[in-house]
Every structure is written in C-alpha cells, then in structure tokens.
PDB file of N, CA and C in Angstrom:
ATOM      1  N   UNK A   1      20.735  -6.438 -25.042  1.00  0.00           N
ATOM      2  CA  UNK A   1      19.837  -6.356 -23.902  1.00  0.00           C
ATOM      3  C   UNK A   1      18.562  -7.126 -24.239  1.00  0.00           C
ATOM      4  N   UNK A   2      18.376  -7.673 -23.517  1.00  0.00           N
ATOM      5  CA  UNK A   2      16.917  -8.660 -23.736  1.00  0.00           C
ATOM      6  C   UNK A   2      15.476  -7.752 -23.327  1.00  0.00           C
ATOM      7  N   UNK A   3      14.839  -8.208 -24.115  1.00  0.00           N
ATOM      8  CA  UNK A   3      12.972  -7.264 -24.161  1.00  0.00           C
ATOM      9  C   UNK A   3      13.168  -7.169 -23.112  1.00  0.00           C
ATOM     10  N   UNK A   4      12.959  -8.144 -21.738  1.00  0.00           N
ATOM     11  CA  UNK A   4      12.716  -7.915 -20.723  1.00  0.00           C
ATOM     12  C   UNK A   4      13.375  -7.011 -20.016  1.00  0.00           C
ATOM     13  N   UNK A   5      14.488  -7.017 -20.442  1.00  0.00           N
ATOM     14  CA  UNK A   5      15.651  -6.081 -19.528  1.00  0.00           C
ATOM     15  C   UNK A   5      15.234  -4.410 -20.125  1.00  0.00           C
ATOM     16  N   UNK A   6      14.753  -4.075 -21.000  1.00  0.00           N
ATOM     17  CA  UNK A   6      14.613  -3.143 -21.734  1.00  0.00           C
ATOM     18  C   UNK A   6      13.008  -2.604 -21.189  1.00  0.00           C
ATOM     19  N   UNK A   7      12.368  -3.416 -21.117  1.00  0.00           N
ATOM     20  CA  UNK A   7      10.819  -3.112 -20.936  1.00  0.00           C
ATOM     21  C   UNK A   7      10.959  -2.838 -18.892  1.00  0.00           C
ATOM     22  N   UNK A   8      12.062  -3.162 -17.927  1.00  0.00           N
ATOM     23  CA  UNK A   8      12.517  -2.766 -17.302  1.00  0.00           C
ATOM     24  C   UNK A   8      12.891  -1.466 -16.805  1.00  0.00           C
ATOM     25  N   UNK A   9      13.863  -1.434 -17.733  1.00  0.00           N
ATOM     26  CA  UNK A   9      14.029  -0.262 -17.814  1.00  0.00           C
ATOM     27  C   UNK A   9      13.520   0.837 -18.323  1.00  0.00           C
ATOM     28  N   UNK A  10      12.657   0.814 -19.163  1.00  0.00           N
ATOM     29  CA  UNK A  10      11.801   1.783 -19.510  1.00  0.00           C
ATOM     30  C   UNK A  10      10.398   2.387 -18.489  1.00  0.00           C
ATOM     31  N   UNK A  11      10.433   1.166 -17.409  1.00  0.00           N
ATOM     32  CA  UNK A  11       8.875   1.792 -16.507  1.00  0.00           C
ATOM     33  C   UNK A  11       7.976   0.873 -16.753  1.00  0.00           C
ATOM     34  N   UNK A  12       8.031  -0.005 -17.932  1.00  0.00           N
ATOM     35  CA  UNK A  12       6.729  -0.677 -19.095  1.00  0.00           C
ATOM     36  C   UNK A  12       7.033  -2.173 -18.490  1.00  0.00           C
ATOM     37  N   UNK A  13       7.526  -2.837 -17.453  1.00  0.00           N
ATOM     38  CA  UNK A  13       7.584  -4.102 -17.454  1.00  0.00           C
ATOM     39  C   UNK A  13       6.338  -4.650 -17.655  1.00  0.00           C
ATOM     40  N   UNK A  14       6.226  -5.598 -18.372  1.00  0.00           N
ATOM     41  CA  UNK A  14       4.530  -6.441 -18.626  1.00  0.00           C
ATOM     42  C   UNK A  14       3.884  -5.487 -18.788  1.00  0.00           C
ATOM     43  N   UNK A  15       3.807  -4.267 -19.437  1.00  0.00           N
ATOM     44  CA  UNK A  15       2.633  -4.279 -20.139  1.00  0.00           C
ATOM     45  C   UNK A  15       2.763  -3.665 -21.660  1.00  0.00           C
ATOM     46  N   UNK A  16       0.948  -3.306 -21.702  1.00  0.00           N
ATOM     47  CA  UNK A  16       0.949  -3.513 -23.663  1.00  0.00           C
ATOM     48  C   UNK A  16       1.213  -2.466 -24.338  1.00  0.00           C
ATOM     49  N   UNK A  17       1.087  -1.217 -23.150  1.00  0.00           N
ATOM     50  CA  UNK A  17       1.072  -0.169 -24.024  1.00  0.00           C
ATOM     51  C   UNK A  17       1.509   1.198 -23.175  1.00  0.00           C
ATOM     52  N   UNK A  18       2.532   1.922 -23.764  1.00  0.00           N
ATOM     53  CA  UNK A  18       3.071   2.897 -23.278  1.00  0.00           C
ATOM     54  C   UNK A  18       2.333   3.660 -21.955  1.00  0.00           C
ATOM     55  N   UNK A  19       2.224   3.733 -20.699  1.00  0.00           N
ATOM     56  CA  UNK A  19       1.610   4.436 -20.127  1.00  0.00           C
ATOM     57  C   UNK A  19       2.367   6.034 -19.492  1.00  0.00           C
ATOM     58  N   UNK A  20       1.524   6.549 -19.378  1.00  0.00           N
ATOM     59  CA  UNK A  20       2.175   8.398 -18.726  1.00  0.00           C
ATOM     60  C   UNK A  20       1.161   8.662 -17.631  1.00  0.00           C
ATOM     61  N   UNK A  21       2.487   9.200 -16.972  1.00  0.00           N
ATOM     62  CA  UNK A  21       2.438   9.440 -15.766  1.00  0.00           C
ATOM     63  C   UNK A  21       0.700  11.177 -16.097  1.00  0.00           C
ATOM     64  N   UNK A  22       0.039  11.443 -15.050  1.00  0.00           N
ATOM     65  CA  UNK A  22      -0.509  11.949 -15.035  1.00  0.00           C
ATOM     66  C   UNK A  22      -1.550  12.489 -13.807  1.00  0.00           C
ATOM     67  N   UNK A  23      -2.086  13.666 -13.459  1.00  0.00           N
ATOM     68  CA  UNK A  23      -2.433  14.321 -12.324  1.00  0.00           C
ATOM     69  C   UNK A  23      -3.468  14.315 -12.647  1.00  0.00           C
ATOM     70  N   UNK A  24      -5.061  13.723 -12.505  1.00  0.00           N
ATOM     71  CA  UNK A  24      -6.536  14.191 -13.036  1.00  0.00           C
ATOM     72  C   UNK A  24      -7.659  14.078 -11.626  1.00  0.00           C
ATOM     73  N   UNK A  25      -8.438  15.055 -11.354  1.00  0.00           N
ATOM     74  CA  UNK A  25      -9.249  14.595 -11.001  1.00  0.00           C
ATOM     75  C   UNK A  25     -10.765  14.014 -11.842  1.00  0.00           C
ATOM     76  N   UNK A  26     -11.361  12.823 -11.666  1.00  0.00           N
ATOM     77  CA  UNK A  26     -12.662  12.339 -12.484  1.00  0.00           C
ATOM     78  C   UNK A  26     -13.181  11.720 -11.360  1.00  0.00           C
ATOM     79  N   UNK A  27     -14.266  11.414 -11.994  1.00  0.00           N
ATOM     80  CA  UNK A  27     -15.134  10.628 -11.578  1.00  0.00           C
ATOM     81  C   UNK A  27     -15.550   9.508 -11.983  1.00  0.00           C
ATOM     82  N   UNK A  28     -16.049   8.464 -11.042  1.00  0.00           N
ATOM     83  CA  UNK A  28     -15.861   6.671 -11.026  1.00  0.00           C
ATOM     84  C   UNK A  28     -17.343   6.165 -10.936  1.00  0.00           C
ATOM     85  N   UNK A  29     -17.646   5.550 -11.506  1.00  0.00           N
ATOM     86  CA  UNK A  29     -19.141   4.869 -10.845  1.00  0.00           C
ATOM     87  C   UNK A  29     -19.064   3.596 -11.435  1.00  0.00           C
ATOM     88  N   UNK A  30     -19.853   2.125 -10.537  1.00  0.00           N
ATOM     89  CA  UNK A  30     -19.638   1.434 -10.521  1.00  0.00           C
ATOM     90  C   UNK A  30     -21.562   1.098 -10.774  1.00  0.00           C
ATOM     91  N   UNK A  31     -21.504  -0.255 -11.496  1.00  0.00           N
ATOM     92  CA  UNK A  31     -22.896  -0.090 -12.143  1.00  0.00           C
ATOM     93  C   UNK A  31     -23.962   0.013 -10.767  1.00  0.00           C
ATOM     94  N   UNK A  32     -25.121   0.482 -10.816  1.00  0.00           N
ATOM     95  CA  UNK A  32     -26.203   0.834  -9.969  1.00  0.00           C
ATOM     96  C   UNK A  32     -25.774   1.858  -9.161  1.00  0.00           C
ATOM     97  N   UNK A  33     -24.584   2.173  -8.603  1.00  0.00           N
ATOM     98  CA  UNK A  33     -23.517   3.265  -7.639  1.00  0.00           C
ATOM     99  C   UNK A  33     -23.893   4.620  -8.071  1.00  0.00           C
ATOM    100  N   UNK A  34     -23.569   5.733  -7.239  1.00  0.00           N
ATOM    101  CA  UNK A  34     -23.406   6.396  -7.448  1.00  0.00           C
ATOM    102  C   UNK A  34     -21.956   7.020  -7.891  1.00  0.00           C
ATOM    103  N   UNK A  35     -21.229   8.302  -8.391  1.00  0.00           N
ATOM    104  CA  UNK A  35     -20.710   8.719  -9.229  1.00  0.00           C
ATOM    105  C   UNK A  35     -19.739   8.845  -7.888  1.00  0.00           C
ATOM    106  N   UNK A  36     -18.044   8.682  -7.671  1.00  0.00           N
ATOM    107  CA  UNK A  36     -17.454   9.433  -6.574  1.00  0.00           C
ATOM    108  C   UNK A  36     -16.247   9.884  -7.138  1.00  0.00           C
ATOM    109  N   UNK A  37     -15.246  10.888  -6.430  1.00  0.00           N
ATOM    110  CA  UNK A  37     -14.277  11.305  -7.438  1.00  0.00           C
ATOM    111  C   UNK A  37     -12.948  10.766  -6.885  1.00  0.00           C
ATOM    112  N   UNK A  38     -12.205  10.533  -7.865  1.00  0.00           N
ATOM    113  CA  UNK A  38     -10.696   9.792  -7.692  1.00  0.00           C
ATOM    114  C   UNK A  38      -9.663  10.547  -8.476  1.00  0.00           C
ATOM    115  N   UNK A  39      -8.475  10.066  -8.300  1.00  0.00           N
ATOM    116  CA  UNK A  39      -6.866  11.147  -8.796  1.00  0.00           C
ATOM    117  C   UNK A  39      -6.719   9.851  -9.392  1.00  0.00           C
ATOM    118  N   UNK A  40      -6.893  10.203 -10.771  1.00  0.00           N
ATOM    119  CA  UNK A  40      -6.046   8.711 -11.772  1.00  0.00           C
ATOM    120  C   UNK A  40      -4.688   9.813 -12.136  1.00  0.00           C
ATOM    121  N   UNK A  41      -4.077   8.490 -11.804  1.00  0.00           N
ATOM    122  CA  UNK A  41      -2.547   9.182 -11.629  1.00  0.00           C
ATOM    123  C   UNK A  41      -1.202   8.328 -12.733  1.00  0.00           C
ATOM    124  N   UNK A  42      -1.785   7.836 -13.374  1.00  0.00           N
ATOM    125  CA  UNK A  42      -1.479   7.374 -14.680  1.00  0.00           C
ATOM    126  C   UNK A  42      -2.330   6.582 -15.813  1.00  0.00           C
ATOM    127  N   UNK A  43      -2.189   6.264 -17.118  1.00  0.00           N
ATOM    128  CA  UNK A  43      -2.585   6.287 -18.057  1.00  0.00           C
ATOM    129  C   UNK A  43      -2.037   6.079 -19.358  1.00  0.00           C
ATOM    130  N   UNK A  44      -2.694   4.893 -20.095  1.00  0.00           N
ATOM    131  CA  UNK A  44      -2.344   4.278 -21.225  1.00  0.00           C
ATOM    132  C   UNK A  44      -3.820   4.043 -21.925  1.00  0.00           C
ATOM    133  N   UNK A  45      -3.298   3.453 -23.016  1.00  0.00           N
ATOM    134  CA  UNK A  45      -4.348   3.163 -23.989  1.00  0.00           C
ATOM    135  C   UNK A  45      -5.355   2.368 -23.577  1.00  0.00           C
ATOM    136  N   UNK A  46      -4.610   1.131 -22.749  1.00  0.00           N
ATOM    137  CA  UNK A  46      -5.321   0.421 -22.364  1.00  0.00           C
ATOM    138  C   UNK A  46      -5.920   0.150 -21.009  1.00  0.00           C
ATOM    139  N   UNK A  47      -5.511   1.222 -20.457  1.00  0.00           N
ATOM    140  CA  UNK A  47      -5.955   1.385 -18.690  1.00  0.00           C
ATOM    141  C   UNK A  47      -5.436   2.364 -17.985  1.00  0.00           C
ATOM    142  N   UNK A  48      -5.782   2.479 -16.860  1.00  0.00           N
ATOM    143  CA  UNK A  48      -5.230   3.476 -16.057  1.00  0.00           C
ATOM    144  C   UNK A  48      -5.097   3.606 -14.709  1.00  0.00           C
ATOM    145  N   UNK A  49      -4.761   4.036 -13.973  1.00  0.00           N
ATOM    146  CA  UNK A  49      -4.899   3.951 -12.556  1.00  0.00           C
ATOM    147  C   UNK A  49      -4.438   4.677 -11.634  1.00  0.00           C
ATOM    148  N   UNK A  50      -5.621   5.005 -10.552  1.00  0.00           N
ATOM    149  CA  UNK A  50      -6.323   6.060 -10.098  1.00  0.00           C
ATOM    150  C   UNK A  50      -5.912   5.295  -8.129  1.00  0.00           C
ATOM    151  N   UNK A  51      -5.928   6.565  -7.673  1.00  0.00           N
ATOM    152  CA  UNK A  51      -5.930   5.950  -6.056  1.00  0.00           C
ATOM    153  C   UNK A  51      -7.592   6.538  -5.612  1.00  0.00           C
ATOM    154  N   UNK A  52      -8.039   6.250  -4.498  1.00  0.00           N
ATOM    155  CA  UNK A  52      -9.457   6.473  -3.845  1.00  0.00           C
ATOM    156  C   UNK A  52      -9.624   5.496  -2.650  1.00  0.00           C
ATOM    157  N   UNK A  53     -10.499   6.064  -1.903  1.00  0.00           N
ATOM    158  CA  UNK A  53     -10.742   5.490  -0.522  1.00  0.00           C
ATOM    159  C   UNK A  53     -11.696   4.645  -0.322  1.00  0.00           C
ATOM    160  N   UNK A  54     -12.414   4.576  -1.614  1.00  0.00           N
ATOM    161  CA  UNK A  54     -13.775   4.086  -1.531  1.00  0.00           C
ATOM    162  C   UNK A  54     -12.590   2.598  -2.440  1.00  0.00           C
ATOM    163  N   UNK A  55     -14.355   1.492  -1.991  1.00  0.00           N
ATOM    164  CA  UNK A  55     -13.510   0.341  -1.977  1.00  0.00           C
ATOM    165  C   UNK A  55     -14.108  -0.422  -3.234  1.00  0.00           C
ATOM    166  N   UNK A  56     -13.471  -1.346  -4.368  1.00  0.00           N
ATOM    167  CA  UNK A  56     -13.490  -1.416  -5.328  1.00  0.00           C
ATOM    168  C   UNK A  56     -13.352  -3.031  -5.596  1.00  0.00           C
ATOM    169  N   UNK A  57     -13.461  -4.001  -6.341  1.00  0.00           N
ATOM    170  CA  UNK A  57     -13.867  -5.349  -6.362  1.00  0.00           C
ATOM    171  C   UNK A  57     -13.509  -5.491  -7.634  1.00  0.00           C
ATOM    172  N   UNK A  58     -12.068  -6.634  -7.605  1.00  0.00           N
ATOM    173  CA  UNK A  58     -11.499  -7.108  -9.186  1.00  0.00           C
ATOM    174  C   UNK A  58     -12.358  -7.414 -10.162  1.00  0.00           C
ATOM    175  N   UNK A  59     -12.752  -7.273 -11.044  1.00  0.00           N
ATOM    176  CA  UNK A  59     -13.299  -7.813 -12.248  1.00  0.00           C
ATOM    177  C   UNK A  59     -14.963  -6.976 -12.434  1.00  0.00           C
ATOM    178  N   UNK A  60     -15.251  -6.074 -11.640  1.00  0.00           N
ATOM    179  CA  UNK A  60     -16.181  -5.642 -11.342  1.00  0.00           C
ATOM    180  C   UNK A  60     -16.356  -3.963 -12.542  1.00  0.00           C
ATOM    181  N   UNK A  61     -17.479  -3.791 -13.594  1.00  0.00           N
ATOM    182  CA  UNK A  61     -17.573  -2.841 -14.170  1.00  0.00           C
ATOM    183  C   UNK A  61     -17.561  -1.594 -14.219  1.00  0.00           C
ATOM    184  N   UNK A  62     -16.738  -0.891 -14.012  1.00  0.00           N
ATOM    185  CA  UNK A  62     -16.843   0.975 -13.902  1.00  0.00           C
ATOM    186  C   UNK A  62     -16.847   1.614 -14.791  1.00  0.00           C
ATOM    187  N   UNK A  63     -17.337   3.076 -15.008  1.00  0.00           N
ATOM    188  CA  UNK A  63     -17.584   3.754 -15.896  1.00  0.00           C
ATOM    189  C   UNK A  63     -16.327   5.171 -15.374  1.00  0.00           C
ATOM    190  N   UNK A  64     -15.250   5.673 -16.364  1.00  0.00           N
ATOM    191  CA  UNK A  64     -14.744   6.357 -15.564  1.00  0.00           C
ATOM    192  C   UNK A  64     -14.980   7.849 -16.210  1.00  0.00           C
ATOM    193  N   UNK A  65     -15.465   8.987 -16.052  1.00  0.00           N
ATOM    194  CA  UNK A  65     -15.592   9.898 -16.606  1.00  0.00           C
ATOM    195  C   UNK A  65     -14.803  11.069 -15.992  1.00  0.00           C
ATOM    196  N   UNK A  66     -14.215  11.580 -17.158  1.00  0.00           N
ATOM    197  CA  UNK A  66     -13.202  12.604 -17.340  1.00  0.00           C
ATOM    198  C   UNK A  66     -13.550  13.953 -17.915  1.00  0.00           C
ATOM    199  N   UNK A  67     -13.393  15.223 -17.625  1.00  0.00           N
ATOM    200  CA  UNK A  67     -13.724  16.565 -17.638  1.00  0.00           C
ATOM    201  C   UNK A  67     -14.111  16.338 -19.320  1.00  0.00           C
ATOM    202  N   UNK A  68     -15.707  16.689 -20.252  1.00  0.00           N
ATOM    203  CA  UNK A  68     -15.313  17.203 -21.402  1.00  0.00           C
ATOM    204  C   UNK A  68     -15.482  15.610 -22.602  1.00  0.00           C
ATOM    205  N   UNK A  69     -15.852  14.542 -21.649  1.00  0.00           N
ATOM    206  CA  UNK A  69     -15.566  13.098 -22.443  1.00  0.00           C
ATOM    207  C   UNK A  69     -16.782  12.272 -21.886  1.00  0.00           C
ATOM    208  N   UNK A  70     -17.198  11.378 -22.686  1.00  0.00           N
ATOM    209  CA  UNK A  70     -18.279  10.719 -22.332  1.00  0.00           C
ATOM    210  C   UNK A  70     -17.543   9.379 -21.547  1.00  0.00           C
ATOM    211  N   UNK A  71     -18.484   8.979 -20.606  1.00  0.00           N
ATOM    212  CA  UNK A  71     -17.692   7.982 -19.422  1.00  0.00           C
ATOM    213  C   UNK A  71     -17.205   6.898 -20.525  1.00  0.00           C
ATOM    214  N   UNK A  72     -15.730   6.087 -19.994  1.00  0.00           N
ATOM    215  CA  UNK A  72     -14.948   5.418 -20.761  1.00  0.00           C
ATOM    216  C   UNK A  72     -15.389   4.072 -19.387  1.00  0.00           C
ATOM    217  N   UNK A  73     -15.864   2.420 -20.204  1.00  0.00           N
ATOM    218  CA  UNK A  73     -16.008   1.610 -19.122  1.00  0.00           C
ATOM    219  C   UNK A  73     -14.284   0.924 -19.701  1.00  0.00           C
ATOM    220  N   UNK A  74     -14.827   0.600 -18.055  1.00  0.00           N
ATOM    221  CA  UNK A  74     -13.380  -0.251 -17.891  1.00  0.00           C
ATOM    222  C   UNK A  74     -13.610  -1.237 -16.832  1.00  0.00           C
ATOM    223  N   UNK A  75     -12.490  -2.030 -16.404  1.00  0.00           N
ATOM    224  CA  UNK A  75     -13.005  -3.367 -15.547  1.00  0.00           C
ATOM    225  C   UNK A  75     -11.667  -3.548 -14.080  1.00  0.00           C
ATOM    226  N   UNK A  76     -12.310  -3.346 -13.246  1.00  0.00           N
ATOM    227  CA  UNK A  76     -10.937  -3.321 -12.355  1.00  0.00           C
ATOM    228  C   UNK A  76     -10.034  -4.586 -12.271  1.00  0.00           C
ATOM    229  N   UNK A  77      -8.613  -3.808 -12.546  1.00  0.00           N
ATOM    230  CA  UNK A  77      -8.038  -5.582 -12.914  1.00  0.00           C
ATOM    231  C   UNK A  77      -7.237  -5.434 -11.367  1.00  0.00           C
ATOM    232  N   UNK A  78      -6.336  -4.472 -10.490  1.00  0.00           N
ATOM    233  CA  UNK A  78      -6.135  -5.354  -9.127  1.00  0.00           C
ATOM    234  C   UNK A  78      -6.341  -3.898  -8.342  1.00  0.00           C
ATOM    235  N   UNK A  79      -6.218  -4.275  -7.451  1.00  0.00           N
ATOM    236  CA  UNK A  79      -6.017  -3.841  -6.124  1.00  0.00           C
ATOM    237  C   UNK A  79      -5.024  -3.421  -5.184  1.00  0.00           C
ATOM    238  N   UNK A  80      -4.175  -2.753  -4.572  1.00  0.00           N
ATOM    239  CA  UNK A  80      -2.969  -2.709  -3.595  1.00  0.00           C
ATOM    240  C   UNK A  80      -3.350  -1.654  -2.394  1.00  0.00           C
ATOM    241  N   UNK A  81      -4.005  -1.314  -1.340  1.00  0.00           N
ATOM    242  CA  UNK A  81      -4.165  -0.301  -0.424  1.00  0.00           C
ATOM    243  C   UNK A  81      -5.242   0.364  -1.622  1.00  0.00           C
ATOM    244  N   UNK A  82      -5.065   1.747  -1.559  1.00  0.00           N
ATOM    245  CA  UNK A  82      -5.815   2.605  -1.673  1.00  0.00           C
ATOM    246  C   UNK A  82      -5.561   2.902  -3.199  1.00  0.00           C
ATOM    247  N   UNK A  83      -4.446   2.193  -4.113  1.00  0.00           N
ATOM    248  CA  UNK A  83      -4.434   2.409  -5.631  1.00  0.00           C
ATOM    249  C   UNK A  83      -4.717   0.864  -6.111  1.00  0.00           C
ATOM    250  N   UNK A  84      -5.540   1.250  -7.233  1.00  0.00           N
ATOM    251  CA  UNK A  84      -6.347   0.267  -8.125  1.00  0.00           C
ATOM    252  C   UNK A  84      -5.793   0.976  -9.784  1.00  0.00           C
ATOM    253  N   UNK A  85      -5.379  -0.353  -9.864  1.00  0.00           N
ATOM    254  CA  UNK A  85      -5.449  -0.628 -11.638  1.00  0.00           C
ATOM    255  C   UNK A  85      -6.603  -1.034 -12.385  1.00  0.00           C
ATOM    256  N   UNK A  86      -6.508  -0.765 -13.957  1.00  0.00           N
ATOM    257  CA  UNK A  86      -8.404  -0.904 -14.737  1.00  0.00           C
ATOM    258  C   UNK A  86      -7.947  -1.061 -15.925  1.00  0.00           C
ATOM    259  N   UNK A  87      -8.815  -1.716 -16.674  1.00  0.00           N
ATOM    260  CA  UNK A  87      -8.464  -2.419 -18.075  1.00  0.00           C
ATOM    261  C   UNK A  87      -9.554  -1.455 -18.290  1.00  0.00           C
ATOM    262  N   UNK A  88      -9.254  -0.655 -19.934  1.00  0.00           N
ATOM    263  CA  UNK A  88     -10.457  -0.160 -20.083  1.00  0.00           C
ATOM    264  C   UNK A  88     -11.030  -1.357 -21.523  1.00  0.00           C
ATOM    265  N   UNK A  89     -12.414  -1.488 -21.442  1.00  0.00           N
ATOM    266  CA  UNK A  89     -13.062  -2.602 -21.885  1.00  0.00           C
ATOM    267  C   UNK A  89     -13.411  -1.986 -23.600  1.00  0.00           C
ATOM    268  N   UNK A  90     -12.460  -0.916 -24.409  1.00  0.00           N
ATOM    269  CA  UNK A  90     -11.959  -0.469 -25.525  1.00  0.00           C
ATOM    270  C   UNK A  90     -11.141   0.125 -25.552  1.00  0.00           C
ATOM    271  N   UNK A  91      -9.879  -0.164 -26.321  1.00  0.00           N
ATOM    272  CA  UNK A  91      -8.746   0.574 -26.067  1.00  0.00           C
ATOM    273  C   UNK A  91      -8.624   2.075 -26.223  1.00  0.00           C
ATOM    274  N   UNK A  92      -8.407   3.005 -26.197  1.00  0.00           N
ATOM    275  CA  UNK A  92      -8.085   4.428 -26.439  1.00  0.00           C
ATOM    276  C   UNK A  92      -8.054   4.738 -27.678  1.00  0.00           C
ATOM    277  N   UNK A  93      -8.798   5.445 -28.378  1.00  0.00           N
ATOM    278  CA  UNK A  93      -7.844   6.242 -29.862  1.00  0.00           C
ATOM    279  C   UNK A  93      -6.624   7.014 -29.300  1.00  0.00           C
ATOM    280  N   UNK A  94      -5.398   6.754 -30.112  1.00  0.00           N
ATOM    281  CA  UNK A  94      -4.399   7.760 -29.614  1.00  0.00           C
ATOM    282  C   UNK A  94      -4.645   9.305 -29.410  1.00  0.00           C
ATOM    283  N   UNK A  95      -5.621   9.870 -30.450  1.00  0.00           N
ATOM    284  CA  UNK A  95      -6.484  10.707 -30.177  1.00  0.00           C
ATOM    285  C   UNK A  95      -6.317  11.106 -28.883  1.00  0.00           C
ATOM    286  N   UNK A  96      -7.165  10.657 -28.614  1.00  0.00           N
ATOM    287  CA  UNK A  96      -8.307  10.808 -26.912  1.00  0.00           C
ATOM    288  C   UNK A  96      -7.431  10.791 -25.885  1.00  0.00           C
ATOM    289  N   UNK A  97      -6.076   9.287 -26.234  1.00  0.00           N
ATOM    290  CA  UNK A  97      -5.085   9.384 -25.166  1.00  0.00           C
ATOM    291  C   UNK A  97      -4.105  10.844 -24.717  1.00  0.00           C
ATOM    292  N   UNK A  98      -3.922  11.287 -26.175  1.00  0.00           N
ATOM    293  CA  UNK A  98      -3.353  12.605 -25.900  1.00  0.00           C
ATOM    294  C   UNK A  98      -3.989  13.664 -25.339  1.00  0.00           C
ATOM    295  N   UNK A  99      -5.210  13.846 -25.962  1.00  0.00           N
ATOM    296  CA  UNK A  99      -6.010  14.818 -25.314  1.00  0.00           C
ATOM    297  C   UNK A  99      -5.826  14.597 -23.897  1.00  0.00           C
ATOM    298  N   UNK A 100      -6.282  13.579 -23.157  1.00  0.00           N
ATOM    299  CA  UNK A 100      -6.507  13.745 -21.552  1.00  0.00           C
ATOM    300  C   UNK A 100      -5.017  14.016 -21.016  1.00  0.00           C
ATOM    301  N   UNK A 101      -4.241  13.347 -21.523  1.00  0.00           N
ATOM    302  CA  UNK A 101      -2.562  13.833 -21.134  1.00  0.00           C
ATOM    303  C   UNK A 101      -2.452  15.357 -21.011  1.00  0.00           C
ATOM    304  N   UNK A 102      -3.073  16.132 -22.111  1.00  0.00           N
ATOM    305  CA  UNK A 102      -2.868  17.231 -22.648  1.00  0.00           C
ATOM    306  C   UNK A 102      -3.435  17.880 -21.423  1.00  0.00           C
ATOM    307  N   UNK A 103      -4.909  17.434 -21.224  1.00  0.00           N
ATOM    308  CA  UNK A 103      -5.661  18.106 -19.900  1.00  0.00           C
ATOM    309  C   UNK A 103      -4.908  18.070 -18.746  1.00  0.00           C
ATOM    310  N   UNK A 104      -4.036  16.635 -17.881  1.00  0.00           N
ATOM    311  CA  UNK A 104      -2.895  16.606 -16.848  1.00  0.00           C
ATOM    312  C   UNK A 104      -2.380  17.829 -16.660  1.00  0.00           C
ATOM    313  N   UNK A 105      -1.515  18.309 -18.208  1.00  0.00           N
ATOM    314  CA  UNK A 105      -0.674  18.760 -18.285  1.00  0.00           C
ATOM    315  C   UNK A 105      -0.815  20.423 -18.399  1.00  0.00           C
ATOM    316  N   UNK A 106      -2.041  21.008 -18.463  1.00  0.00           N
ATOM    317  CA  UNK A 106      -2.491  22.434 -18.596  1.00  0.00           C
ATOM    318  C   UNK A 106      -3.124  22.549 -16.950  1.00  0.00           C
ATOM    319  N   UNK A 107      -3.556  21.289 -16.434  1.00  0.00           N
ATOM    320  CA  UNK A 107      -3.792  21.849 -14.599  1.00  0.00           C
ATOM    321  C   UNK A 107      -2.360  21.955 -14.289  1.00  0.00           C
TER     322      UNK A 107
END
C-alpha cells in the first residue's frame, strides 16, 4: 500500500501530525478583538479546528485559550462555511496535547 493510500485511510491525508477528534468549548481572540467562544472540534500538535459564526481572515493571528492553559497563538490557515482550520505558531508538547484530549473526554 503506498503512504498515500495509507495516510487515506487512516483520516491523516496531508497532514503532519496525528489529529483527534474532540468536543471543547474555548475561547478565540484575534489581536486588538475581543475574546468570543468557539467548539474546536478537533486537534493535533500542530493545529486544530474549531467551527464559529464570527468571521475569521487566512493568515491572520489568534490567541486560542482553553479551560486551565495559558492562550496558545496560532494563525488561521483556511476557511470552509462556518469551520476554520489553524496552525498553531508552536507545536504542542505531547504533554499538553493529551491533557486537552483528556479534558474532551471527562465533559
């Protein structure tokens, strides 16, 4: 089976790093903005992504803060309707990644 066919099938096509599925409510702010709250509804080391109504601009800086954690920046990489994907602008300690999984998973 070829990477591609495999990274397919696993959920992971193109990307870098394992992501999980996940239920959170946090909060988003965008620099000078005020703070608003969004359902990031999955999550990896290196990003995550959240749906919200409020409207959001590719390449543009956010701070995303999560119950218990100091805000994590990240950079919005696209757009589709009302769910947005985000590079976070330092990758995760696996640490930290588990922990917030851990939080998903006790609401």
């Amino acid at each position: 089976m070829s990477p591609q066919a495999a990274r397919a099938m696993s959920g992971n096509e193109g990307r870098r790093a394992l992501r999980k599925a996940v239920s959170l409510r946090a909060r988003l702010r965008e620099r000078g903005a005020n703070k608003f709250t969004i359902d990031v509804v999955d999550l990896s080391t290196t990003g995550f992504r959240c749906e919200t109504s409020f409207t959001l601009y590719e390449g543009h800086a956010v701070w995303l803060t999560l119950p218990g954690l100091a805000g994590l920046e990240a950079t919005v990489a696209w757009k589709r309707g009302y769910c947005y994907g985000f590079a976070f602008n330092r990758p995760l300690h696996p640490a930290v990644f588990d922990h917030i999984v851990a939080l998903s998973e006790a609401q």
